[in-house]
C-alpha atoms as a PDB file:
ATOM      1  CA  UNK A   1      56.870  11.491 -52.148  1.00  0.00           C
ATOM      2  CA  UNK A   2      57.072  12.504 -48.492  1.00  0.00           C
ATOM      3  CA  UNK A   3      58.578   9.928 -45.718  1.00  0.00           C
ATOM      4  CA  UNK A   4      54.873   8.651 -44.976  1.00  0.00           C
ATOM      5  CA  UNK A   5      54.123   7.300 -48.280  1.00  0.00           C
ATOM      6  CA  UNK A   6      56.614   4.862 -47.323  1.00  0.00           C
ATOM      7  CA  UNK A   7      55.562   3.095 -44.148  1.00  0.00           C
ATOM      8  CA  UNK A   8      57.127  -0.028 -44.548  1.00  0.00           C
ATOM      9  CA  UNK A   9      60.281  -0.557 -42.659  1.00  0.00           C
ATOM     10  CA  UNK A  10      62.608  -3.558 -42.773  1.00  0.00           C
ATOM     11  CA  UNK A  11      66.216  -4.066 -41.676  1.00  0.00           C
ATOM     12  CA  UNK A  12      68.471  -5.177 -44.606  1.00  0.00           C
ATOM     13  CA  UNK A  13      72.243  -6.077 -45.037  1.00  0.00           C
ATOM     14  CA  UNK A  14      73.906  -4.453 -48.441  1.00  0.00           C
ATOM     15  CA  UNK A  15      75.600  -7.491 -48.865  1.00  0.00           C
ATOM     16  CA  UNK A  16      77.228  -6.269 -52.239  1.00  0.00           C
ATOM     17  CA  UNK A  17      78.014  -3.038 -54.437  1.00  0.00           C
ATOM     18  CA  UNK A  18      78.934  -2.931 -58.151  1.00  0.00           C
ATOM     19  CA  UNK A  19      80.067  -0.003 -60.661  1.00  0.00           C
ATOM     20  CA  UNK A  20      82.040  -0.655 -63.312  1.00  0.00           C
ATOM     21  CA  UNK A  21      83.331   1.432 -66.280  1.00  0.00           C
ATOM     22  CA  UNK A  22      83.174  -0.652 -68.795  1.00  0.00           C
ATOM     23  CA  UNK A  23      80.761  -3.996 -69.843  1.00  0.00           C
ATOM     24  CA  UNK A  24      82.563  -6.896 -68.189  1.00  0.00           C
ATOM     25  CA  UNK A  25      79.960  -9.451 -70.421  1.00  0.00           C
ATOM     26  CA  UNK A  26      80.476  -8.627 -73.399  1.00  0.00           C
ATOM     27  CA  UNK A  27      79.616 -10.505 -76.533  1.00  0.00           C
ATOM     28  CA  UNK A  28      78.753 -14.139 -76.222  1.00  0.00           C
ATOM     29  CA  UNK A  29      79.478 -16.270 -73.084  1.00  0.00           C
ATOM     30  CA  UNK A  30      83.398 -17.406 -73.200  1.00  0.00           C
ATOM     31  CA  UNK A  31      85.330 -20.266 -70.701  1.00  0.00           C
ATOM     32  CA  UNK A  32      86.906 -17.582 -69.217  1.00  0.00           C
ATOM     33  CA  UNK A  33      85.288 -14.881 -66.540  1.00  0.00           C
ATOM     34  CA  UNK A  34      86.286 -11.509 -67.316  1.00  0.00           C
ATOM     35  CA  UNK A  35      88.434  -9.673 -64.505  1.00  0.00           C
ATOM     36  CA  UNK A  36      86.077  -8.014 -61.943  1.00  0.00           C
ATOM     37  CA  UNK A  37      87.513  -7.493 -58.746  1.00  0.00           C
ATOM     38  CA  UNK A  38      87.658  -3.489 -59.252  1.00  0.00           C
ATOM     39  CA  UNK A  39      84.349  -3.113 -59.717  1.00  0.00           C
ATOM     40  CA  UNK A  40      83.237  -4.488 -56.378  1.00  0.00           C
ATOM     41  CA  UNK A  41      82.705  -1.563 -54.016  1.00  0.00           C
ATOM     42  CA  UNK A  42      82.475  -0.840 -50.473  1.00  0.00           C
ATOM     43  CA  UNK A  43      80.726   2.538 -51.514  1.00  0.00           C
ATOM     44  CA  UNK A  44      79.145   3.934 -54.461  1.00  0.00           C
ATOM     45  CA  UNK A  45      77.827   7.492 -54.920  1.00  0.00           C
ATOM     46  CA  UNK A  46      74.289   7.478 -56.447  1.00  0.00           C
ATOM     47  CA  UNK A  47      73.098  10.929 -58.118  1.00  0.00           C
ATOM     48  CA  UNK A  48      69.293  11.583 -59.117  1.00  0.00           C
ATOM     49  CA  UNK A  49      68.281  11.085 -62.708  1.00  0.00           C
ATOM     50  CA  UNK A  50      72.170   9.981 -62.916  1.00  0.00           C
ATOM     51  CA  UNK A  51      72.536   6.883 -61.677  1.00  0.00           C
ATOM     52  CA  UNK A  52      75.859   5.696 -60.150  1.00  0.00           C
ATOM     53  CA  UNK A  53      79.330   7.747 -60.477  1.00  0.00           C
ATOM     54  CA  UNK A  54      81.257   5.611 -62.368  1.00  0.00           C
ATOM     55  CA  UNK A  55      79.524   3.173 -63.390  1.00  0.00           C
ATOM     56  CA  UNK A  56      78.852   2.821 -67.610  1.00  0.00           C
ATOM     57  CA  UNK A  57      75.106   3.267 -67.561  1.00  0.00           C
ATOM     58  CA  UNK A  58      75.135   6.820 -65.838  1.00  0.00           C
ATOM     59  CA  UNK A  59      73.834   9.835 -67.560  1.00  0.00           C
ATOM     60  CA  UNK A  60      73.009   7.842 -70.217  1.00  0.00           C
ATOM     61  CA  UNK A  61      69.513   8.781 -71.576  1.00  0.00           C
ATOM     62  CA  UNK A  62      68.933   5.282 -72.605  1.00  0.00           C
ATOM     63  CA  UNK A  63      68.759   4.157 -68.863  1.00  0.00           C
ATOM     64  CA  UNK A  64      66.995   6.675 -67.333  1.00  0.00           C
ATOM     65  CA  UNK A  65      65.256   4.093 -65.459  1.00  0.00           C
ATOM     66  CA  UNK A  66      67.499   1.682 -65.210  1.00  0.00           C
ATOM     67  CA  UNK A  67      70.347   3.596 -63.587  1.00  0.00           C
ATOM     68  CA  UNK A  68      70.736   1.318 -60.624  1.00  0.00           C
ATOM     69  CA  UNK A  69      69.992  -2.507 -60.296  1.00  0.00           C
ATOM     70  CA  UNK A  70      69.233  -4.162 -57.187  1.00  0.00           C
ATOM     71  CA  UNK A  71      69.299  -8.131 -56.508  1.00  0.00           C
ATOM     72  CA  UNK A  72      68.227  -9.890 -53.331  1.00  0.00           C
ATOM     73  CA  UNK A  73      70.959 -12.087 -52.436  1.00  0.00           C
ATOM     74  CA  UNK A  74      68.470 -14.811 -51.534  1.00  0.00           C
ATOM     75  CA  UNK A  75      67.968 -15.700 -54.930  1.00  0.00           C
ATOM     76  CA  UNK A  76      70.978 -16.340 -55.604  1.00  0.00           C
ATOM     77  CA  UNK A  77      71.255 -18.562 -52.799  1.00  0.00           C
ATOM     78  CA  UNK A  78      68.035 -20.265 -54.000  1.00  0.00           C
ATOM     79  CA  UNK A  79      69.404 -20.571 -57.089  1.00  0.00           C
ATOM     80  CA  UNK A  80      72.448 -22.709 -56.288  1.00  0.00           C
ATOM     81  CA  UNK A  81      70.307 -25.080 -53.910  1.00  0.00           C
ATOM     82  CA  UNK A  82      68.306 -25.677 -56.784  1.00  0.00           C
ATOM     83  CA  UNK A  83      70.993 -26.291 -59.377  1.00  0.00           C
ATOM     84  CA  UNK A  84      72.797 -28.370 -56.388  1.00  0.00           C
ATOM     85  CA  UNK A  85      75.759 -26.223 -57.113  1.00  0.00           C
ATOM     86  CA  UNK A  86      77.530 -24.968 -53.712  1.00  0.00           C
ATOM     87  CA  UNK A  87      77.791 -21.299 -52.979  1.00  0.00           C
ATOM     88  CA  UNK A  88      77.683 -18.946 -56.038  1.00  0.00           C
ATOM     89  CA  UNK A  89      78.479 -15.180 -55.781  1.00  0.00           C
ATOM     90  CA  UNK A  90      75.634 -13.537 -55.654  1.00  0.00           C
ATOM     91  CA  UNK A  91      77.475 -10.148 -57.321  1.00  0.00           C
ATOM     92  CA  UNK A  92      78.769 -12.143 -60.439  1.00  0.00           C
ATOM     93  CA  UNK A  93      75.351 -11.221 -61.692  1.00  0.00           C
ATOM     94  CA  UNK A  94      76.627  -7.684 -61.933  1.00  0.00           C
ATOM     95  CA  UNK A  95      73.268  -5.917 -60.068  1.00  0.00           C
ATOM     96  CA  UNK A  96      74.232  -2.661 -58.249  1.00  0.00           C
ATOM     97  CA  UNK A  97      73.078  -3.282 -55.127  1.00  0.00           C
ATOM     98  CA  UNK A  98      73.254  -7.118 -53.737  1.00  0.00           C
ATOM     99  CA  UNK A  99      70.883  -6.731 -50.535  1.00  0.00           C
ATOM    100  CA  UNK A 100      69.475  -9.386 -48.357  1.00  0.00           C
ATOM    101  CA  UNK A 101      66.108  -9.666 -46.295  1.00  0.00           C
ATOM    102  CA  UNK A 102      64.467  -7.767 -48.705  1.00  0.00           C
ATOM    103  CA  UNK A 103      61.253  -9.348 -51.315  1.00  0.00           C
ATOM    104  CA  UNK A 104      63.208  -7.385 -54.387  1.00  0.00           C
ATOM    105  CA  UNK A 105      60.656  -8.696 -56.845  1.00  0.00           C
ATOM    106  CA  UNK A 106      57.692  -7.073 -55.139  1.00  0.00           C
ATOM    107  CA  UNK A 107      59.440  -3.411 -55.458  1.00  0.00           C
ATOM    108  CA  UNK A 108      58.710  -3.474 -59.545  1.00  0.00           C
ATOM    109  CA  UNK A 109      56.602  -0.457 -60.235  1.00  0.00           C
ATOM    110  CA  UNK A 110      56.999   1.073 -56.429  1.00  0.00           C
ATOM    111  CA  UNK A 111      59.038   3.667 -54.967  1.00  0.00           C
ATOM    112  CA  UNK A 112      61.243   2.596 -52.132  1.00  0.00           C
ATOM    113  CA  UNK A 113      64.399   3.659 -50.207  1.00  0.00           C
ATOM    114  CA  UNK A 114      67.877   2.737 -48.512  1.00  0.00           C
ATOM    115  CA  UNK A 115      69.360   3.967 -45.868  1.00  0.00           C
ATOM    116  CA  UNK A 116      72.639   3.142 -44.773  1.00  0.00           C
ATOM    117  CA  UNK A 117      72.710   5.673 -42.390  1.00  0.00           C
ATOM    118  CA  UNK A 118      74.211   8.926 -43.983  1.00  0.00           C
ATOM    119  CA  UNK A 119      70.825   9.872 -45.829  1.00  0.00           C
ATOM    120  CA  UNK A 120      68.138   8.151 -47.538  1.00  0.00           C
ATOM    121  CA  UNK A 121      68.245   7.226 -51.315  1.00  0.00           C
ATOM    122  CA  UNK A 122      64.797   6.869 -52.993  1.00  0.00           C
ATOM    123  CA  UNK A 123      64.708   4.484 -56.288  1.00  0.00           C
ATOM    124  CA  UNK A 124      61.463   3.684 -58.197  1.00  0.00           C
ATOM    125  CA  UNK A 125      61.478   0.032 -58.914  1.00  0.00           C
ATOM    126  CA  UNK A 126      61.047  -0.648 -63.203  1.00  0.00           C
ATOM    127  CA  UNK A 127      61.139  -3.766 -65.346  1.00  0.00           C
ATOM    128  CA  UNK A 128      62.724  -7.458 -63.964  1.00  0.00           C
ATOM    129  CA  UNK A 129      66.663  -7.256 -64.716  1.00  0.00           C
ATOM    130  CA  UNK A 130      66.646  -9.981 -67.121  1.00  0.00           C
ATOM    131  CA  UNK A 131      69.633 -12.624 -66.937  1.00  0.00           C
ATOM    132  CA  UNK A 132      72.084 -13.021 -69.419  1.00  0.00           C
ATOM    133  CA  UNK A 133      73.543 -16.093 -70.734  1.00  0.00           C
ATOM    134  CA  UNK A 134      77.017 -15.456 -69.197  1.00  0.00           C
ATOM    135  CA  UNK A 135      75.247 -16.388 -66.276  1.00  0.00           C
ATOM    136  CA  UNK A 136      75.840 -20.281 -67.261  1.00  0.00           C
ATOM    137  CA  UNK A 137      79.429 -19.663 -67.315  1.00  0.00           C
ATOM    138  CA  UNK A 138      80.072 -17.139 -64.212  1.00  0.00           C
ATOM    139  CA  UNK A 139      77.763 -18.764 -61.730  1.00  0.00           C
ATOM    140  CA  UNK A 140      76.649 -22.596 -63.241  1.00  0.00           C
ATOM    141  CA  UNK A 141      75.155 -24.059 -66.045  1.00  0.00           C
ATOM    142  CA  UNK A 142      71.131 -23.549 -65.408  1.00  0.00           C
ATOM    143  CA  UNK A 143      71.757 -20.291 -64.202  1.00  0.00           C
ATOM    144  CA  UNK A 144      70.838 -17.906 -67.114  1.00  0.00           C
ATOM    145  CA  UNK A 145      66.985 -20.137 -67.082  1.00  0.00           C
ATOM    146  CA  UNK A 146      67.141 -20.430 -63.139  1.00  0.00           C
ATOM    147  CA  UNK A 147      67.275 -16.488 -62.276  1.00  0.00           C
ATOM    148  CA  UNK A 148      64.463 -15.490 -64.709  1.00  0.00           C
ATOM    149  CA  UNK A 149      62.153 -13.912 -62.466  1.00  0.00           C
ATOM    150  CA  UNK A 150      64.155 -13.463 -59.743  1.00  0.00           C
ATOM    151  CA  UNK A 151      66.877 -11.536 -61.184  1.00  0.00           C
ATOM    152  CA  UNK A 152      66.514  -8.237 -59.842  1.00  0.00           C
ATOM    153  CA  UNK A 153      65.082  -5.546 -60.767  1.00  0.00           C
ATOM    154  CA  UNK A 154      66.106  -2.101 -62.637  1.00  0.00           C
ATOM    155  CA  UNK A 155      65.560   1.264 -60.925  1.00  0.00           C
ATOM    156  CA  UNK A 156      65.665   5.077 -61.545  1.00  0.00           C
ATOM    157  CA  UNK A 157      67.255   7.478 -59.061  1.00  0.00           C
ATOM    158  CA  UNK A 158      65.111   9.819 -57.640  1.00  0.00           C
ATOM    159  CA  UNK A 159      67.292  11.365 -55.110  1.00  0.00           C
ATOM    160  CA  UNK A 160      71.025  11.361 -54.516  1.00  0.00           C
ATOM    161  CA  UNK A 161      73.245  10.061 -51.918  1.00  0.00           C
ATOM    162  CA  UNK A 162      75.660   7.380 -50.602  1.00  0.00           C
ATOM    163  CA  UNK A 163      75.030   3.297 -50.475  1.00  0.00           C
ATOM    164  CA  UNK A 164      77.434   1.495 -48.598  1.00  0.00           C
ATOM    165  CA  UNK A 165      78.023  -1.791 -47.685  1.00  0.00           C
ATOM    166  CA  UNK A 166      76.454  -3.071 -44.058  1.00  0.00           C
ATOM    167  CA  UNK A 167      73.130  -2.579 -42.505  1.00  0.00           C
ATOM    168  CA  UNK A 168      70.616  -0.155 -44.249  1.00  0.00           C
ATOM    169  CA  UNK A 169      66.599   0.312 -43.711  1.00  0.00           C
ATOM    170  CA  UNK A 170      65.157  -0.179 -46.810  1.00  0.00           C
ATOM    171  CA  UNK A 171      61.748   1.472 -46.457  1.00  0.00           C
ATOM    172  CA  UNK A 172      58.927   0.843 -49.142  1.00  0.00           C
ATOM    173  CA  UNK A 173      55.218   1.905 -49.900  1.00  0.00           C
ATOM    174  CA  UNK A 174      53.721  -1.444 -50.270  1.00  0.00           C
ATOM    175  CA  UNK A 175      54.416  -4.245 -47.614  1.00  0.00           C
ATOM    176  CA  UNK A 176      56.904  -6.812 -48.211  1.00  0.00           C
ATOM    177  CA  UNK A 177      57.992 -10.698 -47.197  1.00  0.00           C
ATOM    178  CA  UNK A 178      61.438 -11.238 -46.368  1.00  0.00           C
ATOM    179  CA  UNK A 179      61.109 -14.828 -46.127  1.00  0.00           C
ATOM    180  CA  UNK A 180      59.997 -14.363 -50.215  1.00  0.00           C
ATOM    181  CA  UNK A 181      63.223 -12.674 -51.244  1.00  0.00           C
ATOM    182  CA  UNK A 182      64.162 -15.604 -53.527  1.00  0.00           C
ATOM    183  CA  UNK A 183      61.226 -16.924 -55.179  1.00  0.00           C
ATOM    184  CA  UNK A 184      60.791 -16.130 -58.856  1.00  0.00           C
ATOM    185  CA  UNK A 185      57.813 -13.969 -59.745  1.00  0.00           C
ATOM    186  CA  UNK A 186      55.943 -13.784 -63.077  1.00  0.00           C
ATOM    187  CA  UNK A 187      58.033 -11.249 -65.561  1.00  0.00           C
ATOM    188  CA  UNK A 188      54.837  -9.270 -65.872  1.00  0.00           C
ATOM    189  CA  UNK A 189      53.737  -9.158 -62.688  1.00  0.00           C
ATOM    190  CA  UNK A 190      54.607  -8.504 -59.497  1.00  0.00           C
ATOM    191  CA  UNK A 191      54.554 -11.129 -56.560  1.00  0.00           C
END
């Protein structure tokens, strides 16, 4: 898809990165939130038709497209107004790529890029990224129910290159509405 079929420009923060070797929720929901401090990242390498280096769902043919997740931050944010429950870390959801000023939601089914600045990476928006119930225990109780529909969504690499954390242009084909980045959208359709 050349750089025209993507005339939608909009300034976004990467607010969060997250690759980890290993499933961190694992079974069903326990007291105790598993260790995840290595797996937040300040860079990750994403590879096309790969997914992230490093991260457990790479190469695997299962999640072809669903080799990176990507969350808008706002709905998190939305989230814990709702629930009345203070600030909740938006990357204890355990997307890929936490960004913010972007209408996530609306990308399901489109082809869209980031660009941090050291080359774009193009990603084809898939299916919602459905919560899990660890969410009740990592961020508050409500959260697993509160996030449905605003969850992120899961994405296939179409071309390689680095995401980083900081200021990125997120370019898309269809336009989008920053000021809808945490609303919750219908699981089987779009906005």
């Amino acid at each position: 898809m050349a750089a025209s079929a993507l005339p939608h420009a909009y300034d976004v923060e990467i607010v969060g990165l997250v690759a980890a070797p290993g499933h961190r929720y694992d079974g069903r929901p326990r007291d105790v939130v598993p260790a995840q401090d290595g797996d937040r990242r300040t860079e990750v390498e994403v590879r096309a038709g790969f997914g992230v280096v490093g991260d457990r769902y790479a190469g695997r043919p299962a999640h072809r497209d669903a080799q990176v997740t990507v969350l808008a931050a706002e709905a998190v944010e939305a989230l814990a107004a709702e629930l009345a429950a203070g600030p909740l870390d938006p990357l204890l959801a355990r997307r890929t790529v936490v960004l913010r000023g972007a209408e996530v939601e609306a990308l399901r089914g489109q082809e869209f890029s980031l660009d941090c600045g050291v080359g774009e990476v193009r990603l084809r928006g898939g299916r919602p990224a459905n919560p899990c119930a660890w969410l009740d225990t990592v961020l508050a109780p409500g959260a697993h129910r509160g996030l449905r529909g605003r969850a992120g969504i899961r994405c296939a690499a179409l071309t390689g290159g680095l995401l980083r954390l900081g200021p990125a242009v997120l370019r898309s084909a269809v336009p989008l509405d920053p000021a809808a980045a945490g609303r919750a959208v219908s699981p089987t359709r779009p906005r």
